[in-house]
Protein backbone atom coordinates (compact mmCIF):
# COMPACT_ATOMS: atom_id res chain seq x y z
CA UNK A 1 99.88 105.27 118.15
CA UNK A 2 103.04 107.41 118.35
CA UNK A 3 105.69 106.47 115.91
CA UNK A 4 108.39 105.55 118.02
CA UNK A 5 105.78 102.50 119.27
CA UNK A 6 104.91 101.85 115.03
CA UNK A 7 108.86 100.21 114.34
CA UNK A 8 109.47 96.79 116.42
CA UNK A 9 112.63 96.05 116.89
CA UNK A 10 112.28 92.39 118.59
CA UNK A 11 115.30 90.53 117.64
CA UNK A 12 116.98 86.78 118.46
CA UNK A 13 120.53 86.36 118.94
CA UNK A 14 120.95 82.28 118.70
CA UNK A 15 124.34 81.88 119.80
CA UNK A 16 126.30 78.61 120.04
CA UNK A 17 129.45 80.82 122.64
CA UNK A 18 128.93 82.68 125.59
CA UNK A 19 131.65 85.35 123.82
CA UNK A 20 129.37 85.81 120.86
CA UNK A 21 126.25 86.66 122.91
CA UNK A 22 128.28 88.85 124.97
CA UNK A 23 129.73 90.91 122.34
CA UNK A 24 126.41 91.06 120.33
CA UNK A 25 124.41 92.68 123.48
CA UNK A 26 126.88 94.89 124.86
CA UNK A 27 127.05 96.08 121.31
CA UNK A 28 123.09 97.02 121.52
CA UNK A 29 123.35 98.50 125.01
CA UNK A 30 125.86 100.39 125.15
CA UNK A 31 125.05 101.61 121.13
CA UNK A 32 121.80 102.93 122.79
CA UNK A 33 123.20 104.39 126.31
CA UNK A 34 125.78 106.06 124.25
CA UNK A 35 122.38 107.97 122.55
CA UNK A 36 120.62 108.38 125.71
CA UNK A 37 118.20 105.09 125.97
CA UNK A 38 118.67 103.26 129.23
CA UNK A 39 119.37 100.02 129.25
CA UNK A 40 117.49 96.73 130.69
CA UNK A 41 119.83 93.64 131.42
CA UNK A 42 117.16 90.33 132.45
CA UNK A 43 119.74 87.76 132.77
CA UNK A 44 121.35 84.96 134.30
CA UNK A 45 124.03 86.29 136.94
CA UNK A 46 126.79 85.01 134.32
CA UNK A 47 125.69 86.16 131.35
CA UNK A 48 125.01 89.47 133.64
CA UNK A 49 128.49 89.83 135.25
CA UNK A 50 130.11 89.01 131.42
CA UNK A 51 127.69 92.09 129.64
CA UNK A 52 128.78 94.25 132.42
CA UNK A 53 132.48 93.33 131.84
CA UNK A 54 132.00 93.85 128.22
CA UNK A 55 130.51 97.26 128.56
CA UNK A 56 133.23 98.40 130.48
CA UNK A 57 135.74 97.49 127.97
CA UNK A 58 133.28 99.94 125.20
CA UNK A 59 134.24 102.69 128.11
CA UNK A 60 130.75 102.56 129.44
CA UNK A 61 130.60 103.67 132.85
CA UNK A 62 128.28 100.91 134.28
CA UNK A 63 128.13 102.40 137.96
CA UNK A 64 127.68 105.83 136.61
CA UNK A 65 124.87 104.12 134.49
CA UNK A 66 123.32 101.87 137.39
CA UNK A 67 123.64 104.59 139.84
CA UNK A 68 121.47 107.18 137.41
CA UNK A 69 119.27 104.48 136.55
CA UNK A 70 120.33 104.48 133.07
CA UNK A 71 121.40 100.69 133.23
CA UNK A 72 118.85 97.72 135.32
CA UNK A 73 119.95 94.71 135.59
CA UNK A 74 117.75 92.00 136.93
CA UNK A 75 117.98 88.09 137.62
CA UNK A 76 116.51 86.19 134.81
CA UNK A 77 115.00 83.95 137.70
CA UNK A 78 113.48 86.71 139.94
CA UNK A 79 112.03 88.09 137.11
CA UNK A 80 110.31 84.54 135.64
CA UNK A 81 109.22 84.10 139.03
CA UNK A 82 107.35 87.59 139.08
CA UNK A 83 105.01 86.48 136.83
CA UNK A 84 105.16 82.67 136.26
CA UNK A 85 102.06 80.38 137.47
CA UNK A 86 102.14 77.00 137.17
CA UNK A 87 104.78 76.85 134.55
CA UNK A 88 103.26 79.24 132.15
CA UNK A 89 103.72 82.59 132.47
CA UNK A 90 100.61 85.00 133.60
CA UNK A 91 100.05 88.20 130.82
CA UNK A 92 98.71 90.47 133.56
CA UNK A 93 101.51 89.83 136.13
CA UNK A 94 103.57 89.52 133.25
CA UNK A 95 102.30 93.59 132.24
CA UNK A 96 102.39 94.62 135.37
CA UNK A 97 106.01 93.47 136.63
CA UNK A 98 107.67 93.83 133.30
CA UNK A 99 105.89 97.08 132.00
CA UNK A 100 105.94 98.85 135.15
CA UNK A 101 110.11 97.73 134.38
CA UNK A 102 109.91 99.73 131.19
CA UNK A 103 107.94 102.84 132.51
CA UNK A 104 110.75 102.39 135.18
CA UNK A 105 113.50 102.62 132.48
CA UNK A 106 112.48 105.36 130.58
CA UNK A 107 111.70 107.48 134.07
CA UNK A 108 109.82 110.07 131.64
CA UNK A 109 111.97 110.61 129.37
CA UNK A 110 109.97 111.53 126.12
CA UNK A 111 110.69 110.74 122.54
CA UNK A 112 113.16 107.77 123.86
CA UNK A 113 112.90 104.18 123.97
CA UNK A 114 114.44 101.61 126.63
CA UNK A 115 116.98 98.52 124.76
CA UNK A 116 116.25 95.78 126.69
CA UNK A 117 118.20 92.42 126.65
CA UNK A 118 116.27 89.12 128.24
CA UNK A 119 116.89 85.51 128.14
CA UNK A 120 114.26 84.63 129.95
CA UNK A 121 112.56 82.66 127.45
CA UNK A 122 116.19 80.46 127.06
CA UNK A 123 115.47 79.99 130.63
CA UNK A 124 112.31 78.26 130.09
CA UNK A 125 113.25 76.52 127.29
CA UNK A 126 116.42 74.65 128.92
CA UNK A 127 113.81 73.74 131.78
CA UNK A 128 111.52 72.37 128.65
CA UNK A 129 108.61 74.72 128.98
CA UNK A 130 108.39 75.68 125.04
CA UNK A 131 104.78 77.06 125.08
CA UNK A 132 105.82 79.05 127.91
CA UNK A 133 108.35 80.40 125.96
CA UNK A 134 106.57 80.91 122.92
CA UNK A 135 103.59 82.63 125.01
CA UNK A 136 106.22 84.71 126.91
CA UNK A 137 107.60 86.12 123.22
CA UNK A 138 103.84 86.76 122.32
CA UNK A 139 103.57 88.56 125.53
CA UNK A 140 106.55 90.67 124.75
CA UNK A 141 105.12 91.90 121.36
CA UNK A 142 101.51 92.97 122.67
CA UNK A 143 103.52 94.96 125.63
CA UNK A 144 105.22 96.67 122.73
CA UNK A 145 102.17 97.77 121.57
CA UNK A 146 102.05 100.00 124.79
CA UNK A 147 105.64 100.46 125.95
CA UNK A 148 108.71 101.67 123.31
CA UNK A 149 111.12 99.60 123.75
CA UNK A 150 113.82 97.47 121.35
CA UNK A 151 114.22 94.08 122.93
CA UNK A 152 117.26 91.51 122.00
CA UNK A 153 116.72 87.76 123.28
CA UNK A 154 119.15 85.52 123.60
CA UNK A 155 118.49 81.71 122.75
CA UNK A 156 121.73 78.53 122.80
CA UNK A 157 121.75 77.15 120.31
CA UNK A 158 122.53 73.74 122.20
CA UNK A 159 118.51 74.06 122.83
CA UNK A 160 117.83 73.32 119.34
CA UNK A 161 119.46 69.79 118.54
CA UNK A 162 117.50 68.52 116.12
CA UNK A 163 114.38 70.14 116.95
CA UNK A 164 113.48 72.28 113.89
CA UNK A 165 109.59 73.21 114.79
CA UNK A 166 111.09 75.10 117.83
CA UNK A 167 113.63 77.05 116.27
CA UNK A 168 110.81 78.23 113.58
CA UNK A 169 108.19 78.95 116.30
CA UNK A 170 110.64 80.95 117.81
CA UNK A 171 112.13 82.71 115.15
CA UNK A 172 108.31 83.81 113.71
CA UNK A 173 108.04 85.76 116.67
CA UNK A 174 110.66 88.15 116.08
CA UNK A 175 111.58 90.77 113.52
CA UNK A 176 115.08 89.81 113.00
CA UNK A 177 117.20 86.79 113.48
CA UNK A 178 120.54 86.90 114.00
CA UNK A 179 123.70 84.00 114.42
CA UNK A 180 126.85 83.96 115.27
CA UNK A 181 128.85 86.67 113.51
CA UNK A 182 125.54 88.54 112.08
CA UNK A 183 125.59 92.82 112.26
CA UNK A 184 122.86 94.05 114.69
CA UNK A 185 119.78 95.20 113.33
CA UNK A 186 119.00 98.17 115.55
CA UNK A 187 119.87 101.76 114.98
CA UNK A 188 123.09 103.36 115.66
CA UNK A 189 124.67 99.89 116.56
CA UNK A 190 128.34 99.82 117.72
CA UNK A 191 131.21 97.67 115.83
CA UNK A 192 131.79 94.36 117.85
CA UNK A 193 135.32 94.06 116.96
């Protein structure tokens, strides 16, 4: 396996303000467009139109980027629907639509890897569908055993009122864990002011 597949970087930003999770992902993004990785945004259209806003303000030009195909952004929806069936989600639609993403990303560029941001899985955990969120993180580490790519998730923390088994399940399936006011754990990150 090539090295740049060996490292995961899969990482959970649990975030109680919409301000902190903005700051925290448009810290990884544009830290990695800055050094030539493209970006993936798979968000809601809020959280989407507030990273967007926020990379802007790091003097990221996000047209430039979009327009080059340096920066996707997707609907968290559209995407879950891709590859959901009967509320849990499907691993080979789920490689297909989301890998063929990545392959997308990286449009043969060698040596690189794609920083991708999804809250999908807080998606289907507000609609209560915890093993599919669980089985959609397991389903993001074996495509990373294919595709190079650092992924950030974002959870609310409002999902986790007094329900401690979830917030463990979740947090064993990433590498690092990160709350409000925590440094990234990626390389080259940017300072979030």
């Amino acid at each position: 396996m090539p090295d740049h597949l060996r490292a995961r970087h899969h990482a959970v930003q649990f975030y109680a303000s919409d301000d902190t999770l903005t700051q925290t992902v448009s810290g990884f993004l544009a830290a990695g467009l800055i050094i030539g990785e493209p970006a993936v945004v798979i968000a809601t259209p809020a959280h989407s139109a507030a990273i967007l806003d926020a990379l802007t303000h790091r003097l990221i030009n996000v047209e430039g980027a979009k327009r080059l195909g340096d920066l996707i952004c997707l609907d968290a929806h559209d995407v879950l629907s891709s590859f959901m069936r009967a509320d849990m989600p499907d691993p080979e639609a789920f490689r297909s639509n989301v890998g063929h993403l990545m392959t997308h990303a990286l449009c043969g560029r060698a040596g690189t890897s794609v920083r991708a941001y999804g809250e999908m899985v807080d998606v289907l955990l507000k609609r209560g569908h915890e093993d599919a969120a669980i089985a959609l993180e397991v389903m993001w580490n074996d495509l990373a055993d294919t595709h190079p790519f650092q992924l950030l998730c974002g959870y609310s923390l409002g999902n986790f009122y007094q329900q401690t088994h979830s917030f463990e399940r979740i947090c064993d399936q990433h590498t690092h864990v990160l709350t409000e006011g925590d440094a990234l754990p990626f390389k080259h990150p940017l300072t979030t002011h």
